[in-house]
PDB file of N, CA and C in Angstrom:
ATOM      1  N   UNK A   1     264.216 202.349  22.219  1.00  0.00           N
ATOM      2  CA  UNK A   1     264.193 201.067  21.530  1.00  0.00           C
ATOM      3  C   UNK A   1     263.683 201.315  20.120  1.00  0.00           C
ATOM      4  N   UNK A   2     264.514 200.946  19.023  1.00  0.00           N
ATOM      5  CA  UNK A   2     264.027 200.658  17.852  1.00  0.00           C
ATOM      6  C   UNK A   2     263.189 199.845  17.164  1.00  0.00           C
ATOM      7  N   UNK A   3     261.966 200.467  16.301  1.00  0.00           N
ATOM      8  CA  UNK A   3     261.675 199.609  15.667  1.00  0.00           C
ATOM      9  C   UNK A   3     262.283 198.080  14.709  1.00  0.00           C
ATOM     10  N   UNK A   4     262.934 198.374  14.933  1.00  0.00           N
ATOM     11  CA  UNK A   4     263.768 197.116  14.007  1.00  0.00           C
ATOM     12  C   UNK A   4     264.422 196.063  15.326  1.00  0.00           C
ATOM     13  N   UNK A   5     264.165 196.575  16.815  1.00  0.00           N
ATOM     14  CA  UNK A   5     264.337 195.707  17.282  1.00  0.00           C
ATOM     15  C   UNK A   5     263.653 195.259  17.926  1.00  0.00           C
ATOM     16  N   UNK A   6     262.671 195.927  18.095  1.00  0.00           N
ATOM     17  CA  UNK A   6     261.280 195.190  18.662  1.00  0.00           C
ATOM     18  C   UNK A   6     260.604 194.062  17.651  1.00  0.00           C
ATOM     19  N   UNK A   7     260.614 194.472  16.093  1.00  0.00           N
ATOM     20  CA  UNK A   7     260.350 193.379  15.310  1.00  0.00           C
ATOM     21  C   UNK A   7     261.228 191.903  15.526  1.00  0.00           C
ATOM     22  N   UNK A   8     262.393 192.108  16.060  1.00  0.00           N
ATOM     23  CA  UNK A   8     263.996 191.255  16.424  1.00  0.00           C
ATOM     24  C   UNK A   8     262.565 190.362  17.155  1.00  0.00           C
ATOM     25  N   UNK A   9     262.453 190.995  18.786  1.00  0.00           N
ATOM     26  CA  UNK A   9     261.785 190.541  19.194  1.00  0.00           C
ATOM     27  C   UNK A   9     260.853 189.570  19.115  1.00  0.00           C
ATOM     28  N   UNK A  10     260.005 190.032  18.392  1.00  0.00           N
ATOM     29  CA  UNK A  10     258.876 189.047  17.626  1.00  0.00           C
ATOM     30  C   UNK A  10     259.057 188.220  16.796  1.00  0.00           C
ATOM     31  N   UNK A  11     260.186 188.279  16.180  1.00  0.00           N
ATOM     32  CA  UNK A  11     260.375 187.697  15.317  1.00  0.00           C
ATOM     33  C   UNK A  11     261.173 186.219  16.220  1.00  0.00           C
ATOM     34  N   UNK A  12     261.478 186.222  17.213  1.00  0.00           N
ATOM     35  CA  UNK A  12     262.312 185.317  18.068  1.00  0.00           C
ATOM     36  C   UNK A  12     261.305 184.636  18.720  1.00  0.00           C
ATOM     37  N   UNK A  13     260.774 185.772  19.188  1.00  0.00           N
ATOM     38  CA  UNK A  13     259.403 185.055  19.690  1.00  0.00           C
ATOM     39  C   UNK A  13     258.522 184.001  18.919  1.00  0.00           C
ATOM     40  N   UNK A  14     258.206 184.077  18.039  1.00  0.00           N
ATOM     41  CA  UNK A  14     257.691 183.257  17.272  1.00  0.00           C
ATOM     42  C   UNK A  14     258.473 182.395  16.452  1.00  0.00           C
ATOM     43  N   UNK A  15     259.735 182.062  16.436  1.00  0.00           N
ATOM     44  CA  UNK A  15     260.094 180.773  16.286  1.00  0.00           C
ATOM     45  C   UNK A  15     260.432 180.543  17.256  1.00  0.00           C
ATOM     46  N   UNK A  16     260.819 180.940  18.758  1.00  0.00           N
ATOM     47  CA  UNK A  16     260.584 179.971  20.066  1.00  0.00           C
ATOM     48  C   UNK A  16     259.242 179.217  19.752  1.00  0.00           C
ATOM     49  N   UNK A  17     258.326 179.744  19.491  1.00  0.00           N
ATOM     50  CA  UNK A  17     257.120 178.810  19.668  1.00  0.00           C
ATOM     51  C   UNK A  17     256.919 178.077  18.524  1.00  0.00           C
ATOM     52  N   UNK A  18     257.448 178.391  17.483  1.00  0.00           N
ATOM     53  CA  UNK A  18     257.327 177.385  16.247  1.00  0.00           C
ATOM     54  C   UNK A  18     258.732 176.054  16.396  1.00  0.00           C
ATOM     55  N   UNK A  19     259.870 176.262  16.468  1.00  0.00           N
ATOM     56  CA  UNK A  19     260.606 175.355  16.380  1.00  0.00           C
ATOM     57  C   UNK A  19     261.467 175.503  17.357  1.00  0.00           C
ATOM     58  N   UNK A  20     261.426 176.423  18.568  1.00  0.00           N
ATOM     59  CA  UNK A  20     262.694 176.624  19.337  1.00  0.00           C
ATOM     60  C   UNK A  20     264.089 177.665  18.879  1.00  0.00           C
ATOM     61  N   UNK A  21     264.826 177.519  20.108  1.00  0.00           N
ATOM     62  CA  UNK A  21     265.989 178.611  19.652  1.00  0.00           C
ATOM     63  C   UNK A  21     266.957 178.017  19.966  1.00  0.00           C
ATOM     64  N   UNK A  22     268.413 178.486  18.996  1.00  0.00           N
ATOM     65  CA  UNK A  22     269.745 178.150  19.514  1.00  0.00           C
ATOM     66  C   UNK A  22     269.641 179.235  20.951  1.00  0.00           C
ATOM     67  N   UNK A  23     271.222 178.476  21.506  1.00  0.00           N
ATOM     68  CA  UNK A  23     271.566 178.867  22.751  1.00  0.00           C
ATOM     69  C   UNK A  23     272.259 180.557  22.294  1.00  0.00           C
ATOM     70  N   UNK A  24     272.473 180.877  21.462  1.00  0.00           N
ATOM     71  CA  UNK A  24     273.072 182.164  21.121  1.00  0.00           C
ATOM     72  C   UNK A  24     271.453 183.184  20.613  1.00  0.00           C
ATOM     73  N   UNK A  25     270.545 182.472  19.924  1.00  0.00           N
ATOM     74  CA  UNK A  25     269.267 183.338  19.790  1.00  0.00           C
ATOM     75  C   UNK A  25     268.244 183.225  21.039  1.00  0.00           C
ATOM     76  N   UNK A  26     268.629 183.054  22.111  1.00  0.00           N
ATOM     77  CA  UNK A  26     268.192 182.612  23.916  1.00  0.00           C
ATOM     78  C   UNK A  26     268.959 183.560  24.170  1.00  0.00           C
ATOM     79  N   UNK A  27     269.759 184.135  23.859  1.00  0.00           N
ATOM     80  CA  UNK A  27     270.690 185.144  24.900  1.00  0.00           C
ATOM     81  C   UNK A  27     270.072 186.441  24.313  1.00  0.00           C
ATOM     82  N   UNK A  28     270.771 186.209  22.649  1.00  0.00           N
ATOM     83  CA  UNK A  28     269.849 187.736  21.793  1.00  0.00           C
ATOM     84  C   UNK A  28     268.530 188.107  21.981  1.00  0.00           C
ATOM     85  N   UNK A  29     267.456 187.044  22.227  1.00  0.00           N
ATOM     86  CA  UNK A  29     266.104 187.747  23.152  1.00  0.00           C
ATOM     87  C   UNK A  29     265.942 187.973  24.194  1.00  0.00           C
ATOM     88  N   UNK A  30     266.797 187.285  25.899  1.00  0.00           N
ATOM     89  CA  UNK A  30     266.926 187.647  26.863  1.00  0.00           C
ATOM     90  C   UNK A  30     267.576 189.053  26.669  1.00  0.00           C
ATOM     91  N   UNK A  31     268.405 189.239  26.128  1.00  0.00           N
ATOM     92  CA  UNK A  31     269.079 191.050  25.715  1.00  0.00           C
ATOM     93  C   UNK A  31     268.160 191.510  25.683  1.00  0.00           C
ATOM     94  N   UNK A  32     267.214 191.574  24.463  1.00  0.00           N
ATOM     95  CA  UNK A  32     266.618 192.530  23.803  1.00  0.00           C
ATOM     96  C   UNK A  32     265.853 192.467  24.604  1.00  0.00           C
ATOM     97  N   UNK A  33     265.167 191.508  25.532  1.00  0.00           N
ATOM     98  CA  UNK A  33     263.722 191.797  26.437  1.00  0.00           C
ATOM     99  C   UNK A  33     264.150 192.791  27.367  1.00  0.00           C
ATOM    100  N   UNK A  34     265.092 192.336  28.154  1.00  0.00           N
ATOM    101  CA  UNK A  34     265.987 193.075  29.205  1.00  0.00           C
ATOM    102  C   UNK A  34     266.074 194.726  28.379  1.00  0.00           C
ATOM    103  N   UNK A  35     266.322 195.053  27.173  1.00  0.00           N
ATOM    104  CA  UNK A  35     266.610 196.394  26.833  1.00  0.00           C
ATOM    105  C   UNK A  35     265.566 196.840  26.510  1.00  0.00           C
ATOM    106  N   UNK A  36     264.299 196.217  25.971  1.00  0.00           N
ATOM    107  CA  UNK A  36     263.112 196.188  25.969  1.00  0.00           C
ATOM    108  C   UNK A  36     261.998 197.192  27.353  1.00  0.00           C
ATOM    109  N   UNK A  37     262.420 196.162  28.492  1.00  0.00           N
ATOM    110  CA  UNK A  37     261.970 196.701  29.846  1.00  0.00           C
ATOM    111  C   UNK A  37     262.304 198.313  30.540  1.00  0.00           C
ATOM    112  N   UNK A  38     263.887 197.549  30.285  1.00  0.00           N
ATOM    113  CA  UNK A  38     264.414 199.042  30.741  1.00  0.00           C
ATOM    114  C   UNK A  38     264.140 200.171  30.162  1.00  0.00           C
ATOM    115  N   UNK A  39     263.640 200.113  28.777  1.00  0.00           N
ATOM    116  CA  UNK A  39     263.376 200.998  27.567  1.00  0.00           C
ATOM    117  C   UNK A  39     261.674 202.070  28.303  1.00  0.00           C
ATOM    118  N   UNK A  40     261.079 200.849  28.682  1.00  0.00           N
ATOM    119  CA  UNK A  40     259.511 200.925  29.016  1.00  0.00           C
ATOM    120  C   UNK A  40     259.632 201.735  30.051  1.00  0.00           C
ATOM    121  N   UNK A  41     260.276 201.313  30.967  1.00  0.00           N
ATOM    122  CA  UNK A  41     260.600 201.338  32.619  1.00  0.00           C
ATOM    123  C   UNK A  41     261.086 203.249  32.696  1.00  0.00           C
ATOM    124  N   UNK A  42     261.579 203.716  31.662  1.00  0.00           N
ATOM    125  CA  UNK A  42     262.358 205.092  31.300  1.00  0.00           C
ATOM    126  C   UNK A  42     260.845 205.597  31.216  1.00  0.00           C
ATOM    127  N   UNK A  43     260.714 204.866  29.775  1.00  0.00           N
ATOM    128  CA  UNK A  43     259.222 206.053  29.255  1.00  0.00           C
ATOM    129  C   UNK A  43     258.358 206.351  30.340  1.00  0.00           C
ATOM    130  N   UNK A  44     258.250 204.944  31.377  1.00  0.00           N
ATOM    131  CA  UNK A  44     257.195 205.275  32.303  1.00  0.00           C
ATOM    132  C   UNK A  44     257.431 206.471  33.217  1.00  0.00           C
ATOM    133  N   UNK A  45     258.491 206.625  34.561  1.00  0.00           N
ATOM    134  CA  UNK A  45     259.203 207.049  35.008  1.00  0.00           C
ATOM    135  C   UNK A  45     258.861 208.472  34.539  1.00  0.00           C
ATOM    136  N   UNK A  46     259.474 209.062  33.182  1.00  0.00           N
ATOM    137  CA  UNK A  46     259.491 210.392  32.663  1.00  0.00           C
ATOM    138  C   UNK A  46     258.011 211.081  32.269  1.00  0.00           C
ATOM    139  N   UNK A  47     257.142 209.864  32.194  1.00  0.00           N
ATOM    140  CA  UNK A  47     255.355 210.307  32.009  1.00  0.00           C
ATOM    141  C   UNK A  47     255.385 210.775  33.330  1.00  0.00           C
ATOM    142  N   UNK A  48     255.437 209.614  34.412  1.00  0.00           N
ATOM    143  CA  UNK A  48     255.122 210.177  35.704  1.00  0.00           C
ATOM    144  C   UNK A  48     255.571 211.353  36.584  1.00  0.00           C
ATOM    145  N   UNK A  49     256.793 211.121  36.047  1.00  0.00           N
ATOM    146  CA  UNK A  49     257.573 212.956  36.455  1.00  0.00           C
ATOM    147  C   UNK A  49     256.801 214.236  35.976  1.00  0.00           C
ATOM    148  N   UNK A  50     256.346 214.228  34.860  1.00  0.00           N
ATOM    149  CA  UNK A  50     255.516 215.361  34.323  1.00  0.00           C
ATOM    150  C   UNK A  50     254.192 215.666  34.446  1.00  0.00           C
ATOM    151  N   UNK A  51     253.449 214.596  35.499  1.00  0.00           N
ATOM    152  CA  UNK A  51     252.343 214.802  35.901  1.00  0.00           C
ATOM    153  C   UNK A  51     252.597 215.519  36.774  1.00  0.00           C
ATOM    154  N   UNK A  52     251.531 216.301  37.127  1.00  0.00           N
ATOM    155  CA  UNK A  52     251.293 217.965  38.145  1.00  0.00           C
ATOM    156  C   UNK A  52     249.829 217.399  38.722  1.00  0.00           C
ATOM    157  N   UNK A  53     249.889 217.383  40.322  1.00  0.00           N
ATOM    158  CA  UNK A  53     248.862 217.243  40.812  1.00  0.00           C
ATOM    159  C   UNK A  53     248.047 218.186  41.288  1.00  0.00           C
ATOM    160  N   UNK A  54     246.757 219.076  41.021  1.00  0.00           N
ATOM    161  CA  UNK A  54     245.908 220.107  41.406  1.00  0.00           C
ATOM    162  C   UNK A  54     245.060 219.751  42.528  1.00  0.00           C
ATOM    163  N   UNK A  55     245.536 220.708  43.513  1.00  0.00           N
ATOM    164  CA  UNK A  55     244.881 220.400  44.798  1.00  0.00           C
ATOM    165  C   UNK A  55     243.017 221.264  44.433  1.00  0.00           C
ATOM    166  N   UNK A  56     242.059 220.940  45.877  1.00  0.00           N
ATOM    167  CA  UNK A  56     240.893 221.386  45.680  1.00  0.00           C
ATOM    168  C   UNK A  56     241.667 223.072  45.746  1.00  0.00           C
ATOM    169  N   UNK A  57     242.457 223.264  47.358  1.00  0.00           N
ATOM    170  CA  UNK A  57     242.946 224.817  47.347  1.00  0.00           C
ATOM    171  C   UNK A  57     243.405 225.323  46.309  1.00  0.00           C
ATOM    172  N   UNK A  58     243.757 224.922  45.230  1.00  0.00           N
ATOM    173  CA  UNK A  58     244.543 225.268  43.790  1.00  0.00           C
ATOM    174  C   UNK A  58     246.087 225.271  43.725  1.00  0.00           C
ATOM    175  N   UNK A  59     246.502 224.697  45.198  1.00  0.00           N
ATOM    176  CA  UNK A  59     247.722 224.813  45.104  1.00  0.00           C
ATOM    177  C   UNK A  59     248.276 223.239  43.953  1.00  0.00           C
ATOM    178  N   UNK A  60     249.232 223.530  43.434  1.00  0.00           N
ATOM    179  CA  UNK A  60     250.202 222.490  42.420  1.00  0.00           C
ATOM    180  C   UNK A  60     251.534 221.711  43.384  1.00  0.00           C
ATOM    181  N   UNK A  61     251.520 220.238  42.810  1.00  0.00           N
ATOM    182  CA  UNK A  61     252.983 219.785  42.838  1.00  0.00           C
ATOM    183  C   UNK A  61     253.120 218.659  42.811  1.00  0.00           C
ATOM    184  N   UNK A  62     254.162 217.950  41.961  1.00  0.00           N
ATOM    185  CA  UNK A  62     254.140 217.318  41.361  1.00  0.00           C
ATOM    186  C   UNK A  62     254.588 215.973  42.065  1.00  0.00           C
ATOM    187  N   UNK A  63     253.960 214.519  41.544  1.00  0.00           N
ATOM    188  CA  UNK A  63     254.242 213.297  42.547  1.00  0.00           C
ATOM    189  C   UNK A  63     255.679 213.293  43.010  1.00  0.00           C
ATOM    190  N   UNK A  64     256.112 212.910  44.267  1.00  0.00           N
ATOM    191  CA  UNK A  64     256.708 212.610  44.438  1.00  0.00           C
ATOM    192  C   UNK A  64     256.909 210.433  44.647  1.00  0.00           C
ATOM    193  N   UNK A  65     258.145 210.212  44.742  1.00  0.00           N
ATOM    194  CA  UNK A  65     258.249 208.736  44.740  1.00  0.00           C
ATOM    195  C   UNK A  65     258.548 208.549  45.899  1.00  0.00           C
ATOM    196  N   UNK A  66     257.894 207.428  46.124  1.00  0.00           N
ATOM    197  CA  UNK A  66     258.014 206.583  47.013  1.00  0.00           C
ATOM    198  C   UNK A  66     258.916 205.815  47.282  1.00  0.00           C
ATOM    199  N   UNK A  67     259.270 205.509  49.066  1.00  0.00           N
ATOM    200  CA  UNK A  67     260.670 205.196  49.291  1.00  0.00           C
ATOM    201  C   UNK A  67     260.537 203.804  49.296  1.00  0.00           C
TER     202      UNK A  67
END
């Protein structure tokens, strides 16, 4: 996600709360939140993959996910 669209973001955001939105700038922030999440949802995911868990025995390995 780009900076220039996370500002999008905020910037929508805050005239929802100042004067409201057309029905076409309601869709362009439902987008961008939605690409927003999924954006987050990646970064998280790929942090958690690269964590390595150290046992007391010294043995290594890394989380697995849950079903």
């Amino acid at each position: 996600m780009t900076e220039e669209k996370i500002k999008r973001i905020n910037a929508l955001a805050k005239k929802s709360k100042a004067e409201g939105l057309t029905d076409e700038e309601a869709k362009e922030q439902k987008a961008l939140r939605q690409e927003y999440i999924e954006a987050y949802k990646r970064s998280l995911e790929n942090q958690l993959n690269a964590i390595v868990v150290e046992e007391k025995d010294g043995s290594r390995h890394k989380l697995k996910k849950k079903s």
